[in-house]
N, C-alpha and C. Protein backbone atom coordinates (compact mmCIF):
# COMPACT_ATOMS: atom_id res chain seq x y z
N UNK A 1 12.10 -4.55 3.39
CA UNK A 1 12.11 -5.32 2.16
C UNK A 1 13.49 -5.27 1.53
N UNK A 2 13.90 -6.27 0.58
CA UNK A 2 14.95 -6.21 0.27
C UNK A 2 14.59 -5.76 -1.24
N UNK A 3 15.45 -4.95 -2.03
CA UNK A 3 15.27 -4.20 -3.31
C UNK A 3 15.44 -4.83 -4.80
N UNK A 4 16.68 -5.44 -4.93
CA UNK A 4 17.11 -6.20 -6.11
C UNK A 4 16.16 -7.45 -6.42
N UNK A 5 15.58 -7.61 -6.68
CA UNK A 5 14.59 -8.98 -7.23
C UNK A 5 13.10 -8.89 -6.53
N UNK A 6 12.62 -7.67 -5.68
CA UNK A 6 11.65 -7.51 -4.81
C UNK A 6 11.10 -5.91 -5.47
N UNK A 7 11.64 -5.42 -5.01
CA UNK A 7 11.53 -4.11 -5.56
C UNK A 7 11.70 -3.60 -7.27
N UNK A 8 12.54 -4.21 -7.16
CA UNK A 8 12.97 -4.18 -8.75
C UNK A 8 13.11 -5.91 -9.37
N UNK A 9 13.39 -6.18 -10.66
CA UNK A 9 13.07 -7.45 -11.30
C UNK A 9 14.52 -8.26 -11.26
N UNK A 10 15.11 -7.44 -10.48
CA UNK A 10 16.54 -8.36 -10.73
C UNK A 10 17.52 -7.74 -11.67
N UNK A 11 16.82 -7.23 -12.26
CA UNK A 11 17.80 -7.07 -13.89
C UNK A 11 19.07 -5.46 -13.39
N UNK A 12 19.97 -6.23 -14.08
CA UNK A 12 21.11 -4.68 -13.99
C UNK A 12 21.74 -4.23 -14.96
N UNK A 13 20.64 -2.92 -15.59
CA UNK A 13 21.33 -2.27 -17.14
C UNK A 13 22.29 -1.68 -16.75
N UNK A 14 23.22 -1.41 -17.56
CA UNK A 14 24.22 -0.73 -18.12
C UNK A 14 24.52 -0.09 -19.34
N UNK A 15 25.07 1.03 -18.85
CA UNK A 15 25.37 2.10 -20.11
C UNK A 15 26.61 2.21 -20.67
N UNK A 16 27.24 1.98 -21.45
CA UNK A 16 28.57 2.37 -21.94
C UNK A 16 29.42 2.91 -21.10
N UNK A 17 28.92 4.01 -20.79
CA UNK A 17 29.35 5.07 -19.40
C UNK A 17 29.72 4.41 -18.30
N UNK A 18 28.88 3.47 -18.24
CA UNK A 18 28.83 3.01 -16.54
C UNK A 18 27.48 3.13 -15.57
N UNK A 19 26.49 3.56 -16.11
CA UNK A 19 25.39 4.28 -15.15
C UNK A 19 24.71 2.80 -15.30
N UNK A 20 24.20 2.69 -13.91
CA UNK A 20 23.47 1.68 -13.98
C UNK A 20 21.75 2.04 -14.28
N UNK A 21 21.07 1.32 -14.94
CA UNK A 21 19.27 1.61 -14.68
C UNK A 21 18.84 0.09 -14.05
N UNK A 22 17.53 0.28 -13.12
CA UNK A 22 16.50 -0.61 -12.66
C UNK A 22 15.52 0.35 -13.00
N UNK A 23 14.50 -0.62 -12.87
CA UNK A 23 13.25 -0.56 -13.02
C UNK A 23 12.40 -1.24 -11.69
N UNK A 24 11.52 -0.20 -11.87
CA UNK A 24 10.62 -0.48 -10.47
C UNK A 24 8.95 -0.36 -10.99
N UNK A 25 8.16 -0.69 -9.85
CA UNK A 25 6.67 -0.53 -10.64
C UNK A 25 6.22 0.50 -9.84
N UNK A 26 5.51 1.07 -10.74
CA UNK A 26 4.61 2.12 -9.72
C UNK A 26 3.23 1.55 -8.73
N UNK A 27 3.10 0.56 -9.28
CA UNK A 27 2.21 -0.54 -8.09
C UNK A 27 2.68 -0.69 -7.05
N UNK A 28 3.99 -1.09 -6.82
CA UNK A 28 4.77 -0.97 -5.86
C UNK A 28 4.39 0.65 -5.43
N UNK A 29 4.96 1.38 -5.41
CA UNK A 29 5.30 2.61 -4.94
C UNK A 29 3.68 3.31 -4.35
N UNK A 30 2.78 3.07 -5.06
CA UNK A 30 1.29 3.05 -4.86
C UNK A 30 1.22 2.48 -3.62
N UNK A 31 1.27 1.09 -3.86
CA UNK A 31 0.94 0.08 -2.40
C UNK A 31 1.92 0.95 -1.20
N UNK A 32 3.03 1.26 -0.82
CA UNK A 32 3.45 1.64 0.03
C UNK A 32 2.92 3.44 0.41
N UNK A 33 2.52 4.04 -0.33
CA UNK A 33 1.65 5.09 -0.23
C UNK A 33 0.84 4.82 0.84
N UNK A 34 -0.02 3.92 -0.02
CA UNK A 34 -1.26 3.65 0.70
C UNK A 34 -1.23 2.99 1.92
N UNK A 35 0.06 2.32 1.93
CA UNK A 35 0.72 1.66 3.56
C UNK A 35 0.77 2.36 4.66
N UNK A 36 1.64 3.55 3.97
CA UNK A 36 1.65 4.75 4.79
C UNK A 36 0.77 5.30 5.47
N UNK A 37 -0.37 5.60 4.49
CA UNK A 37 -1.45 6.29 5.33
C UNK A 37 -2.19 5.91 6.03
N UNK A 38 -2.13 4.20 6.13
CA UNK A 38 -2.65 3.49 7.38
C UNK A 38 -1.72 3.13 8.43
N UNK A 39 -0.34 4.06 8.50
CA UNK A 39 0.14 3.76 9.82
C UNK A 39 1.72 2.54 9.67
N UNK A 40 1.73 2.16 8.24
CA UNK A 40 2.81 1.14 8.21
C UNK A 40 4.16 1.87 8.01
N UNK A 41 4.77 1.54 8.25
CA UNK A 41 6.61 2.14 8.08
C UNK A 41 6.80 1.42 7.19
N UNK A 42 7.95 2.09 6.87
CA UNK A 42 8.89 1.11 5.65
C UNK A 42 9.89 0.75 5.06
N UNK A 43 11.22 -0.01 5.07
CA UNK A 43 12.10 0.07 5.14
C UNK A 43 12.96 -0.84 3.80
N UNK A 44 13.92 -0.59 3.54
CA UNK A 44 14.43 -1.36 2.64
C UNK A 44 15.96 -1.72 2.82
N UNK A 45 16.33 -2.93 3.08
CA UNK A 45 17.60 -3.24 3.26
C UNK A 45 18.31 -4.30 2.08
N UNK A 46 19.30 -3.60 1.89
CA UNK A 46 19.95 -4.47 0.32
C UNK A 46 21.23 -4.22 0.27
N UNK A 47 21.99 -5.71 -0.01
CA UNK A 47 23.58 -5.65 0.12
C UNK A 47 23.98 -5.01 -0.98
N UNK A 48 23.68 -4.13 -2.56
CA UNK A 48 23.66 -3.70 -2.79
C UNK A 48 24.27 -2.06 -2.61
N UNK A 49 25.17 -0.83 -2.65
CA UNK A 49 24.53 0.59 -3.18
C UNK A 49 24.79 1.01 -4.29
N UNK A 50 24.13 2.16 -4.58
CA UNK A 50 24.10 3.11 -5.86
C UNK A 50 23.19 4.25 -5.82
N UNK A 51 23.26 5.25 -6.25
CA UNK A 51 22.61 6.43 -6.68
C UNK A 51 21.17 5.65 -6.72
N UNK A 52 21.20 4.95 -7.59
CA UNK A 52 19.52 4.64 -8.26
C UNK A 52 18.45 4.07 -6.63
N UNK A 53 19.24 2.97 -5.85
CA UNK A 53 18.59 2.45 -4.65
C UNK A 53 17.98 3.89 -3.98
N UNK A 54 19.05 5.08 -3.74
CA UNK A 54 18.67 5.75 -3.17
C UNK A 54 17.62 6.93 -3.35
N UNK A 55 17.55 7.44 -4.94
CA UNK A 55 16.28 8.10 -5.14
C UNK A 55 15.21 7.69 -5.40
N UNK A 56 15.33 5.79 -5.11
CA UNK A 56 13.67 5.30 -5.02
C UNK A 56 13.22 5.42 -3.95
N UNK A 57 13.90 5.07 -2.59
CA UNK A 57 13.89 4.80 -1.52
C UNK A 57 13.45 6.90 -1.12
N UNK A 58 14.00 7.66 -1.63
CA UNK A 58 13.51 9.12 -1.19
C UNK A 58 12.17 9.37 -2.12
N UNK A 59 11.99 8.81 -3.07
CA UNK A 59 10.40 8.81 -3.88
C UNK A 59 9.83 7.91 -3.43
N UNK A 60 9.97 7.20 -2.50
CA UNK A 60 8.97 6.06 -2.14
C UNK A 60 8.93 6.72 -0.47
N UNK A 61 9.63 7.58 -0.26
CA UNK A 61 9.56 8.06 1.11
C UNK A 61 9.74 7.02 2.49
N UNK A 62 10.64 5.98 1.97
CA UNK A 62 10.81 5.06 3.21
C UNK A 62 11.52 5.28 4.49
N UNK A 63 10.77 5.15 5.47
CA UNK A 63 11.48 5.04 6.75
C UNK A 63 12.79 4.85 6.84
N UNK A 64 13.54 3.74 6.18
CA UNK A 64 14.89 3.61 6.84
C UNK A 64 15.38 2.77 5.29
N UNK A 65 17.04 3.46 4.88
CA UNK A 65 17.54 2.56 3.67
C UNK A 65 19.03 2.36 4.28
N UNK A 66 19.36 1.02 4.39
CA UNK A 66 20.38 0.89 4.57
C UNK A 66 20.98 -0.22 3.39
N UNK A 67 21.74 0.43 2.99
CA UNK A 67 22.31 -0.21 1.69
C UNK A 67 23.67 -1.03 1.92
N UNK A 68 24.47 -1.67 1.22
CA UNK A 68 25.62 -2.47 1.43
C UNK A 68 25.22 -3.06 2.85
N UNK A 69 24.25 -3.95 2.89
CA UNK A 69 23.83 -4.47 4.09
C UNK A 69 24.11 -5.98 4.19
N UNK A 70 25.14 -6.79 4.46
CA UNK A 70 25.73 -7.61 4.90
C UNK A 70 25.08 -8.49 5.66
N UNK A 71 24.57 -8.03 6.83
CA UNK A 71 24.18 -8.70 8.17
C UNK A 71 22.98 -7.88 8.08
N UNK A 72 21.47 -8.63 7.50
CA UNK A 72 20.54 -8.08 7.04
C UNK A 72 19.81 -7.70 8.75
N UNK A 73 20.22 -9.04 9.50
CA UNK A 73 19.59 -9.55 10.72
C UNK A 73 19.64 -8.79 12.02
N UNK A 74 21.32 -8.16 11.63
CA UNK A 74 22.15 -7.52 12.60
C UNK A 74 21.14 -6.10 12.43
N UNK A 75 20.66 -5.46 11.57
CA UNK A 75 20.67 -4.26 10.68
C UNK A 75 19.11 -4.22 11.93
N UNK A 76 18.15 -5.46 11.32
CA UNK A 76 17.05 -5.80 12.08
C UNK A 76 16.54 -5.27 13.20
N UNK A 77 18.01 -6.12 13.95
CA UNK A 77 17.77 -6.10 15.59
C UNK A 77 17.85 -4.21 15.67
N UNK A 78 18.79 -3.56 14.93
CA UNK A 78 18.94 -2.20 15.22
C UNK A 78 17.78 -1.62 15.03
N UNK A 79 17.29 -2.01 14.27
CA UNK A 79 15.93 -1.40 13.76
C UNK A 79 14.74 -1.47 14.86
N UNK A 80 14.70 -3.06 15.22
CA UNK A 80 13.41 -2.81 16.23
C UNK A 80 14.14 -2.50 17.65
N UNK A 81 15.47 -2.05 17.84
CA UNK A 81 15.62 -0.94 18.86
C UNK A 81 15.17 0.18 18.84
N UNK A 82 15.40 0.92 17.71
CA UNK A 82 15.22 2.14 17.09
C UNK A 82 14.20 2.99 17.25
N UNK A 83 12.65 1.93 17.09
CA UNK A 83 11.40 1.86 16.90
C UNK A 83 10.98 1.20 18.19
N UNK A 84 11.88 0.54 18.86
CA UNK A 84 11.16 -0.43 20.22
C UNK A 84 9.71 -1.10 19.84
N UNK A 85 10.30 -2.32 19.20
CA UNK A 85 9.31 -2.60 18.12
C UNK A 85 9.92 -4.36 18.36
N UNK A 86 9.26 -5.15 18.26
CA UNK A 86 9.48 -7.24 18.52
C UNK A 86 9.18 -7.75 17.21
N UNK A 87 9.56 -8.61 16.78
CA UNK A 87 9.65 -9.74 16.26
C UNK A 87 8.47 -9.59 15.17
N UNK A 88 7.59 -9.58 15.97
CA UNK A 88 6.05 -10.09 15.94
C UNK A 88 5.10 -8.64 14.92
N UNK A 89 5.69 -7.45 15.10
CA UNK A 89 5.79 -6.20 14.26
C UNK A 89 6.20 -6.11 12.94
N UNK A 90 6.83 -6.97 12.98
CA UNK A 90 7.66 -6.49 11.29
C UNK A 90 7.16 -8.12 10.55
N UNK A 91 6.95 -7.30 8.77
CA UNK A 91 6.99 -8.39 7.56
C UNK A 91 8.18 -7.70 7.22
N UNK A 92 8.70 -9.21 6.28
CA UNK A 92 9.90 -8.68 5.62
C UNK A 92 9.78 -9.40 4.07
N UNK A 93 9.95 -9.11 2.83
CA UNK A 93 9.88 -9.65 1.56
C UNK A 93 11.03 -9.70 0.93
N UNK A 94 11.64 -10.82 0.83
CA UNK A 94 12.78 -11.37 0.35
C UNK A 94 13.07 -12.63 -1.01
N UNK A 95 14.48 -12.24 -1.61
CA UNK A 95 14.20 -13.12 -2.55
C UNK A 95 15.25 -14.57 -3.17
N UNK A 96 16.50 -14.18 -1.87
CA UNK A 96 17.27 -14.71 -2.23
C UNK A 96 18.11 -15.35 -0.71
N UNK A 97 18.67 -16.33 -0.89
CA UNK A 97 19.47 -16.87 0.53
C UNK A 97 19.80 -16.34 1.63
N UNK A 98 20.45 -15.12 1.30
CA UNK A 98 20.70 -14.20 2.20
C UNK A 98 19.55 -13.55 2.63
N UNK A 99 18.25 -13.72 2.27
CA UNK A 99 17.72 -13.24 3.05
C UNK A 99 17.17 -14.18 4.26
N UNK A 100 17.19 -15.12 4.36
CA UNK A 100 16.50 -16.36 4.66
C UNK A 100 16.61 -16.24 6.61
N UNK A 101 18.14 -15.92 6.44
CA UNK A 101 17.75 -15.47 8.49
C UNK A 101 17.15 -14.18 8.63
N UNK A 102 16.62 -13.25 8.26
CA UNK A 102 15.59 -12.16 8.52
C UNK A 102 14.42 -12.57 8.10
N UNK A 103 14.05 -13.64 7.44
CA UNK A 103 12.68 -13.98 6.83
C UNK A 103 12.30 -14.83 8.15
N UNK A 104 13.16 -15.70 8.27
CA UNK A 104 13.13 -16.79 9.63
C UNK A 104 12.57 -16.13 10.87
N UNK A 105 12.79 -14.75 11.14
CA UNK A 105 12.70 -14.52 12.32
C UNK A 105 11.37 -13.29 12.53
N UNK A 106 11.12 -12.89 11.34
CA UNK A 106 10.26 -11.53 11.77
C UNK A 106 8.62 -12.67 11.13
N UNK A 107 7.51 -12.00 11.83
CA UNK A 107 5.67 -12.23 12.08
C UNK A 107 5.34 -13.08 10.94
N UNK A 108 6.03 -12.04 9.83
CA UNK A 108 5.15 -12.92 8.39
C UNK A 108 6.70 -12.27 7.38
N UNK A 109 6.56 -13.24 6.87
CA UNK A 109 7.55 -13.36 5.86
C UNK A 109 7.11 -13.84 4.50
N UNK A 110 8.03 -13.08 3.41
CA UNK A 110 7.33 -13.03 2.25
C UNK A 110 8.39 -12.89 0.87
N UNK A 111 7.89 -14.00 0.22
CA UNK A 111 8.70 -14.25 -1.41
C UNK A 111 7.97 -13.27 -2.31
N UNK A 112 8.65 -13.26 -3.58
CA UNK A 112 7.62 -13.36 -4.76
C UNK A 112 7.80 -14.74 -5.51
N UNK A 113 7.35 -14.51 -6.30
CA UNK A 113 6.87 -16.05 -6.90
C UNK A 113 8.30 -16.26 -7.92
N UNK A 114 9.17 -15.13 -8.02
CA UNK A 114 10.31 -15.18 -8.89
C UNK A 114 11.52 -15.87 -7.89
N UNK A 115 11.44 -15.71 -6.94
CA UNK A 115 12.35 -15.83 -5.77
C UNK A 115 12.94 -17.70 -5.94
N UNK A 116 13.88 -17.41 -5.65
CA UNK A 116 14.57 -18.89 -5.54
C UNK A 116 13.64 -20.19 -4.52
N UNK A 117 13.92 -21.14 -4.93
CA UNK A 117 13.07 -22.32 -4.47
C UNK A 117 13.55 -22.36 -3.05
N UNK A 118 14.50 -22.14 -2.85
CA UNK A 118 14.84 -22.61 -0.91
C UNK A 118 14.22 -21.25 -0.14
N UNK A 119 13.63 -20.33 -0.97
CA UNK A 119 13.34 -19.03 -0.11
C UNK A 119 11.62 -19.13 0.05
N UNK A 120 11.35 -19.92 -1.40
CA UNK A 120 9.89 -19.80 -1.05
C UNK A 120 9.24 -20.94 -0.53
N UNK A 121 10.41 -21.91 -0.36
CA UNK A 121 9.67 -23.20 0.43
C UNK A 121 9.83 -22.61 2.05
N UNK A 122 9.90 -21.78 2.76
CA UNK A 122 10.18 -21.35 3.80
C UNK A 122 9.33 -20.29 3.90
N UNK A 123 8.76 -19.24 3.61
CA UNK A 123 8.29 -18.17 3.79
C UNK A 123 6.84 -18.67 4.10
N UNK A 124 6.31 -17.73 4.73
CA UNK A 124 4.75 -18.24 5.43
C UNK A 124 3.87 -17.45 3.58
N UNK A 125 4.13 -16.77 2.58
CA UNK A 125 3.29 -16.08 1.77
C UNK A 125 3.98 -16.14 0.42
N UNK A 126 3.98 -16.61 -0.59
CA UNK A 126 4.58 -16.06 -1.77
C UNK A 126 3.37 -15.55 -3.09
N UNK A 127 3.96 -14.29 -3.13
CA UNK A 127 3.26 -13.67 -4.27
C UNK A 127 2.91 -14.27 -5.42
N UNK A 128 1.81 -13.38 -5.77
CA UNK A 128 1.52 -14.64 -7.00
C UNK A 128 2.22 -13.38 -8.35
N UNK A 129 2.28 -12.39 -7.70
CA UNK A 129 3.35 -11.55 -9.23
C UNK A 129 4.55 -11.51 -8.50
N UNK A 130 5.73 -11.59 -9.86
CA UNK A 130 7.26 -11.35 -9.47
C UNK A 130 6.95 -10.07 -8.90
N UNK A 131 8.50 -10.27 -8.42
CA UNK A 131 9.02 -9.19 -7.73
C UNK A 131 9.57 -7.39 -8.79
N UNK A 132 9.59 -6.70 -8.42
CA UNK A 132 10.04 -5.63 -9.42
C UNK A 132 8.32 -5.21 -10.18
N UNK A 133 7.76 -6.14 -10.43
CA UNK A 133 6.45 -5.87 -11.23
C UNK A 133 5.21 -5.59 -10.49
N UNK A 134 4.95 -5.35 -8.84
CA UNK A 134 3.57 -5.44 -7.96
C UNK A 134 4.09 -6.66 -6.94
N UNK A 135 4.84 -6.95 -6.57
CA UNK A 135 4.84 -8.54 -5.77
C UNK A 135 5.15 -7.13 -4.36
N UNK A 136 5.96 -6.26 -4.02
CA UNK A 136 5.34 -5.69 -2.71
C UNK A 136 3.93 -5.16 -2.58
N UNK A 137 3.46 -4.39 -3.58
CA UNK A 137 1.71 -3.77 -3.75
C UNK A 137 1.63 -5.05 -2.60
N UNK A 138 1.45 -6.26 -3.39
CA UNK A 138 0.16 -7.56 -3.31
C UNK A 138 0.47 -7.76 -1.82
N UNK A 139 1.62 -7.88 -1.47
CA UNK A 139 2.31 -7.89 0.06
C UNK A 139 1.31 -7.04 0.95
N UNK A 140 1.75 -5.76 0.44
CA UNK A 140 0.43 -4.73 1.32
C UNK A 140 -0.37 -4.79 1.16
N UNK A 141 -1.51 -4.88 0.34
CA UNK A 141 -2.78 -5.44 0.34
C UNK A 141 -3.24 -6.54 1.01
N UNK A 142 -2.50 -7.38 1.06
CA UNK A 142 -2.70 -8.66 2.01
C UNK A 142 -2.57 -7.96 3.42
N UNK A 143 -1.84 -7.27 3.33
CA UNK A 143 -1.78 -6.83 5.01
C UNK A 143 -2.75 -6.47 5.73
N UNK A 144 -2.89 -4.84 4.64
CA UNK A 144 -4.03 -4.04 4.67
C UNK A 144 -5.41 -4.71 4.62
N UNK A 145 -5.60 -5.78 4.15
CA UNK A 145 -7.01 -6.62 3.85
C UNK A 145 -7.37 -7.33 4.92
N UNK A 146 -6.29 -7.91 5.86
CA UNK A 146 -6.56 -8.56 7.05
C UNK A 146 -6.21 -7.52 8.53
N UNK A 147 -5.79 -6.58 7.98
CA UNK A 147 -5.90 -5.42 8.86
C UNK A 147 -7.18 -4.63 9.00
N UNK A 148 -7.92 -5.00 7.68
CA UNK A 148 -9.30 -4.38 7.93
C UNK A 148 -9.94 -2.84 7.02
N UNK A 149 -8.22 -2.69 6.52
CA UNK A 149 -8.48 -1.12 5.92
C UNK A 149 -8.83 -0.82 4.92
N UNK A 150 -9.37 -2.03 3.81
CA UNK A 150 -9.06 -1.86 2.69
C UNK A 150 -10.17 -3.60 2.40
């Protein structure tokens, strides 16, 4: 999944200081719990870094964070080496242009409903909550629901 507008709402506070804050939902973080314990991995790739990406990504206990990620696609292919894992294995939830060749290519692909118009006229699923607020939860539940587990 990609983090900035998916994971979180987009938004980027700032402190006088310099420290950045996001906000994330715990619906989110719930849904991937519960992902977990039926067997799903989980990964988050975002051209993005900072401190903050990375102690969600260690409280959310994800499989793989690769941050300042450029070549979302390139990152991909490494990934389902990694795992020896096709195409046909992986969802990916995206919200913006750049994500659009990793959405193109992996099983099921997925907006939130906040996501730019050229991303969600393309995706096979768009959430019916933004992103940052439950739009991954709803992702996994859909999964999990036609997976049978839930």
């Amino acid at each position: 999944m990609d983090l900035d507008g998916v994971l979180s709402d987009g938004s980027l506070l700032y402190a006088p200081n310099g420290d950045l804050f996001k906000s994330f939902s715990v619906y989110d973080g719930y849904g991937i719990e519960r992902g977990r314990q039926h067997g799903l991995k989980f990964g988050i790739l975002t051209g993005k870094e900072n401190e903050v990406n990375r102690i969600r990504a260690r409280r959310l206990k994800v499989d793989e964070l690769h941050e300042s990620c450029g070549d979302k696609l390139g990152k991909f292919e490494e990934i389902k080496l990694k795992y020896k894992l096709e195409n046909h294995n992986f969802c990916f939830i995206g919200d913006d242009i750049f994500d659009l060749p990793l959405l193109l290519k992996v099983a099921f692909s997925c907006a939130p409903v906040n996501a730019v118009e050229d991303v969600k006229d393309k995706v096979h699923y768009v959430t019916k909550i933004p992103g940052g607020k439950g739009a991954v939860r709803e992702v996994i539940d859909f999964i999990l629901k036609k997976k049978g587990f839930i």
